[in-house]
PDB file of N, CA and C in Angstrom:
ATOM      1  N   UNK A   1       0.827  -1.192   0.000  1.00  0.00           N
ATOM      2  CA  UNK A   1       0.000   0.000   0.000  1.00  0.00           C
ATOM      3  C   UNK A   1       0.870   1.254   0.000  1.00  0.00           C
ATOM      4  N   UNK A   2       1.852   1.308   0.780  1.00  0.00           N
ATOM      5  CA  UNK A   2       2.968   2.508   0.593  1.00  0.00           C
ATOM      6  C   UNK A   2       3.343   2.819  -0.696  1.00  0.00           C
ATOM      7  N   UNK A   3       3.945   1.875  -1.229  1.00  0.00           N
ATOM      8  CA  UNK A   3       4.614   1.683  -2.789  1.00  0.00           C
ATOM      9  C   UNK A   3       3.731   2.376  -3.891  1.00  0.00           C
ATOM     10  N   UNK A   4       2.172   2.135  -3.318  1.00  0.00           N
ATOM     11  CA  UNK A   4       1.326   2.944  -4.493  1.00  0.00           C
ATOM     12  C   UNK A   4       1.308   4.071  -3.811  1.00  0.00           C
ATOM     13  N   UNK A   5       0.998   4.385  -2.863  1.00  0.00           N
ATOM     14  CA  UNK A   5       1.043   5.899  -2.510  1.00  0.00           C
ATOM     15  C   UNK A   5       1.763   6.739  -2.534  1.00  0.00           C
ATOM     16  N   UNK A   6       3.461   6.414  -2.462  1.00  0.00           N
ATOM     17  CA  UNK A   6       4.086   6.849  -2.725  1.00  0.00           C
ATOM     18  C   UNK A   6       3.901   7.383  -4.479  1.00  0.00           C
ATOM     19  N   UNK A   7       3.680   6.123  -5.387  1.00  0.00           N
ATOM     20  CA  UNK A   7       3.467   6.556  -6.355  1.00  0.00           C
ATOM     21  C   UNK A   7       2.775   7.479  -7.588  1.00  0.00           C
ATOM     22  N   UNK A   8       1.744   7.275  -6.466  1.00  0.00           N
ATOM     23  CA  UNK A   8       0.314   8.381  -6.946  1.00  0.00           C
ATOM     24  C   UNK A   8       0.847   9.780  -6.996  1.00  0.00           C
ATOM     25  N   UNK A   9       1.645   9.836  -5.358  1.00  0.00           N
ATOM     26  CA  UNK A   9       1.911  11.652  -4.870  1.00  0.00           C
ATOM     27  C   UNK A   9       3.199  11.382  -6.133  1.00  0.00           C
ATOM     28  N   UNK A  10       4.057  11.212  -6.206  1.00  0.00           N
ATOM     29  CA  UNK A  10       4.955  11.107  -7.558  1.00  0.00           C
ATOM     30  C   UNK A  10       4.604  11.646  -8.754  1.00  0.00           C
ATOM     31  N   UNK A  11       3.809  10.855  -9.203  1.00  0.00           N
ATOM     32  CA  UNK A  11       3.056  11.392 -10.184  1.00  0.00           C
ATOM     33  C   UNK A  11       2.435  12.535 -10.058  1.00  0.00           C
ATOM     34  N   UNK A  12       1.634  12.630  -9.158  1.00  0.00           N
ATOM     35  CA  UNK A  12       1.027  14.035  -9.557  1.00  0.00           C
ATOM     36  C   UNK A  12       1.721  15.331  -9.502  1.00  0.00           C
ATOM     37  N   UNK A  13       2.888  15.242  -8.561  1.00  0.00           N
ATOM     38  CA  UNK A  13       3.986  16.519  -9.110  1.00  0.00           C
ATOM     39  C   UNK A  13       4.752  16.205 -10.098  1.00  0.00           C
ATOM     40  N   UNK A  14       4.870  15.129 -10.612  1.00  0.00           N
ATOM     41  CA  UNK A  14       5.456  14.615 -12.014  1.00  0.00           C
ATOM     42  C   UNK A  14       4.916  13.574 -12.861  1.00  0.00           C
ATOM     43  N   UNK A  15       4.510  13.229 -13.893  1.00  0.00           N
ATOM     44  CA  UNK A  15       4.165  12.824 -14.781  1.00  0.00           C
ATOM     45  C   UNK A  15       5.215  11.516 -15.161  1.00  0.00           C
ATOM     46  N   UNK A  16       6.481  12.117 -15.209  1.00  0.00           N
ATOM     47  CA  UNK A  16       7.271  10.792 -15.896  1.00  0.00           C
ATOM     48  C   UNK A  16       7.996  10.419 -14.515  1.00  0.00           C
ATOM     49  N   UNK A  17       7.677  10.643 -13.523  1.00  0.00           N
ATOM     50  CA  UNK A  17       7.972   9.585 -12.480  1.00  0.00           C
ATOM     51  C   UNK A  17       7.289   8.505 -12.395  1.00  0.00           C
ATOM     52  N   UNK A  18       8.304   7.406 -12.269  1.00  0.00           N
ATOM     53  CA  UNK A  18       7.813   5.897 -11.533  1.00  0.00           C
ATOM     54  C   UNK A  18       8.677   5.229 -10.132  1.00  0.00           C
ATOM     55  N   UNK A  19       7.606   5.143  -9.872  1.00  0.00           N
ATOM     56  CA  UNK A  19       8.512   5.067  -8.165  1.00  0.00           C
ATOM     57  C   UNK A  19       7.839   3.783  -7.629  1.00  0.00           C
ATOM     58  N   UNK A  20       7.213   2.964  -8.685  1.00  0.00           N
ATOM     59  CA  UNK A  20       6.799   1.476  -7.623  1.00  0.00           C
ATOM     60  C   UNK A  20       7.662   0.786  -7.584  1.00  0.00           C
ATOM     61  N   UNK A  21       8.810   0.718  -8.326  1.00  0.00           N
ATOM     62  CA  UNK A  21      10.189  -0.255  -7.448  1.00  0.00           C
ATOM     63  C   UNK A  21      10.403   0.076  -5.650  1.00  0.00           C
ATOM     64  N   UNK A  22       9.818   0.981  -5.679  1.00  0.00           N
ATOM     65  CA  UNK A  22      10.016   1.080  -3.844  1.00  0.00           C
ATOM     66  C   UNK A  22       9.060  -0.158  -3.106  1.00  0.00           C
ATOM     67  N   UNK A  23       8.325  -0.676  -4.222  1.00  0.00           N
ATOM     68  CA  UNK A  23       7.803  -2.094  -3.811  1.00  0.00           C
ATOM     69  C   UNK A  23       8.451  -3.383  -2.833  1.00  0.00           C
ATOM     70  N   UNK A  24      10.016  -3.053  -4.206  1.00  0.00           N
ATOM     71  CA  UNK A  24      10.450  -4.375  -4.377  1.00  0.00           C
ATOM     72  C   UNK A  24      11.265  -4.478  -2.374  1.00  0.00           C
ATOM     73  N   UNK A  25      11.422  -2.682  -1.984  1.00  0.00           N
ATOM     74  CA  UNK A  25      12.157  -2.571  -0.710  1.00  0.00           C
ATOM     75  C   UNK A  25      10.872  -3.322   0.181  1.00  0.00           C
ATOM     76  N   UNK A  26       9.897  -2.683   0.112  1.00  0.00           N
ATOM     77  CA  UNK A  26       8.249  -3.542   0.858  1.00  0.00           C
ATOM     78  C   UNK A  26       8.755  -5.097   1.079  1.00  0.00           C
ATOM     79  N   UNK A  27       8.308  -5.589   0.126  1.00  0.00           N
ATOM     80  CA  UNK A  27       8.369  -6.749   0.143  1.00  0.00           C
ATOM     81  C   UNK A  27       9.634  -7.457   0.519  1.00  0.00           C
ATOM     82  N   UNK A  28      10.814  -7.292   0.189  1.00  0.00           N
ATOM     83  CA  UNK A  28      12.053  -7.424   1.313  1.00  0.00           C
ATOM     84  C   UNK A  28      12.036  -7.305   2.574  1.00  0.00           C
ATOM     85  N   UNK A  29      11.439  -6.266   3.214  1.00  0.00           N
ATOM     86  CA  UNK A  29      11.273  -6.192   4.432  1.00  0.00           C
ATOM     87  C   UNK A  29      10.915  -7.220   5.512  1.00  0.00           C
ATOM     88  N   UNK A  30       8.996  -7.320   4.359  1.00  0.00           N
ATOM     89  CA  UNK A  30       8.318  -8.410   4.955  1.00  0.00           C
ATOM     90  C   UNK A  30       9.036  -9.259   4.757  1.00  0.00           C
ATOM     91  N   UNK A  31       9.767 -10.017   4.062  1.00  0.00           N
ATOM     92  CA  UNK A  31      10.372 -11.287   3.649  1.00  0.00           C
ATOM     93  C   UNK A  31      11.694 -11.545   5.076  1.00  0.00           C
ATOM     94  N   UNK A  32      12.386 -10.357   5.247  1.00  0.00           N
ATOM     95  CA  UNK A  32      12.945 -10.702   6.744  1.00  0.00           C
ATOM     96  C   UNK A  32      12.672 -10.747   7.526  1.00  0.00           C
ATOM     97  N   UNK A  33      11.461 -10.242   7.732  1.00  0.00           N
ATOM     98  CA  UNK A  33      10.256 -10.063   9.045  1.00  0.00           C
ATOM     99  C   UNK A  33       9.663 -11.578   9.234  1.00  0.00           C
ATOM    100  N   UNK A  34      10.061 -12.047   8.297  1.00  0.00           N
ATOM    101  CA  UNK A  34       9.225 -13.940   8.379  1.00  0.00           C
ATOM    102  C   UNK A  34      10.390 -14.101   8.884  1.00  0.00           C
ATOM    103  N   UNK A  35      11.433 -14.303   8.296  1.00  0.00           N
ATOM    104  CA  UNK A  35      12.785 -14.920   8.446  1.00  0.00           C
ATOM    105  C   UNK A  35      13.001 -14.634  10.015  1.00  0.00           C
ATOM    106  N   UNK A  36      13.288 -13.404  10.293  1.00  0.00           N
ATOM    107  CA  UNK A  36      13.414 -13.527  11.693  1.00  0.00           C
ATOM    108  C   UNK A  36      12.443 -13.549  12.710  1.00  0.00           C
ATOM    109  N   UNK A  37      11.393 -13.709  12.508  1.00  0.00           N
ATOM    110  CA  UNK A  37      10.455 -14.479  13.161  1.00  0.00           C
ATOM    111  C   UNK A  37      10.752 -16.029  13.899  1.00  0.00           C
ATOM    112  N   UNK A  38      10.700 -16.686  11.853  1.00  0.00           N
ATOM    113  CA  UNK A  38      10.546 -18.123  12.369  1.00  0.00           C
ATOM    114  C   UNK A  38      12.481 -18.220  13.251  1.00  0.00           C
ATOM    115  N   UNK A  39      13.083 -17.879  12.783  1.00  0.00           N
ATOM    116  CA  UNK A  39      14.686 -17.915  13.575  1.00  0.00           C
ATOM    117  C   UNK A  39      14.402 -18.112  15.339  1.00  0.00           C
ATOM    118  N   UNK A  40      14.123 -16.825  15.455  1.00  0.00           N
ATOM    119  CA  UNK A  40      13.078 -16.185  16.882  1.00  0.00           C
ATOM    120  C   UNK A  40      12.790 -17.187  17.320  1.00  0.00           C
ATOM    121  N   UNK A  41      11.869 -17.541  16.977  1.00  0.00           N
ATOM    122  CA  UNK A  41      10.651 -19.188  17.449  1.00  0.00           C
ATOM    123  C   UNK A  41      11.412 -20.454  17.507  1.00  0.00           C
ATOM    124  N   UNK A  42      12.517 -20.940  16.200  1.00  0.00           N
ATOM    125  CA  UNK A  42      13.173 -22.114  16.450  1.00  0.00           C
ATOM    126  C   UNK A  42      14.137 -21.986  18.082  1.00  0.00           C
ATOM    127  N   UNK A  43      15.022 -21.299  18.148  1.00  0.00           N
ATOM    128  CA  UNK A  43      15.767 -20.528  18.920  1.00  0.00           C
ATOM    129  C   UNK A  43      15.043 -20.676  20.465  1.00  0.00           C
ATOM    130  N   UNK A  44      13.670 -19.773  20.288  1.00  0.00           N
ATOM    131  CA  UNK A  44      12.750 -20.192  21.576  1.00  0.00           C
ATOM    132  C   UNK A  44      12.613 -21.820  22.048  1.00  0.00           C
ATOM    133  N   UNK A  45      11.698 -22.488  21.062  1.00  0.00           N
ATOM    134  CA  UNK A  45      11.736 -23.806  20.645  1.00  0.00           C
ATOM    135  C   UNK A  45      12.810 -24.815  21.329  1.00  0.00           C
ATOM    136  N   UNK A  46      14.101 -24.209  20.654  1.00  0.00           N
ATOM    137  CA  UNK A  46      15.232 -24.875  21.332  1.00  0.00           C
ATOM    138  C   UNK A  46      15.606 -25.014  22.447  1.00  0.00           C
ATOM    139  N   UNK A  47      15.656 -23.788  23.182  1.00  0.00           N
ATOM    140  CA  UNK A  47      15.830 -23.227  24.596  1.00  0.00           C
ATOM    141  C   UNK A  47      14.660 -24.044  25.237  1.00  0.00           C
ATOM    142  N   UNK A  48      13.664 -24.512  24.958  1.00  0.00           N
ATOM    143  CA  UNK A  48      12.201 -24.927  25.677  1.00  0.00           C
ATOM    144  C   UNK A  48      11.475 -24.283  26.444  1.00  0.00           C
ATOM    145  N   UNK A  49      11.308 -23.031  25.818  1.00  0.00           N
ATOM    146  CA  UNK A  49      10.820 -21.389  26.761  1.00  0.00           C
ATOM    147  C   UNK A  49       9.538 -21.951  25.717  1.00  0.00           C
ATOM    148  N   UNK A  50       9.030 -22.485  24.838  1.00  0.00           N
ATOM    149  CA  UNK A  50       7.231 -22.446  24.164  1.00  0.00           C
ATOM    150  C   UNK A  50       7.239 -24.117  23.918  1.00  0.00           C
TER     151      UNK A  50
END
């Protein structure tokens, strides 16, 4: 949802801006946000704290 909003306000002070590759940073994010999650949890898991 950022990635388009960002893109919309882009555009409308410019025309030949494209700015949804700021997507591809989004979705990286989330993608380490799993990663160190499940890490987190094995780690817990291991220790026998869950």
């Amino acid at each position: 949802m950022a990635a388009r909003l960002v893109q919309n306000e882009g555009q409308r002070w410019n025309k030949q801006n494209f700015l949804m590759h700021a997507m591809g940073a989004n979705t990286g994010g989330q993608v380490g946000s799993v990663m160190a999650a499940a890490i987190t949890l094995s780690v817990l898991k291991g220790l026998g704290i869950i």
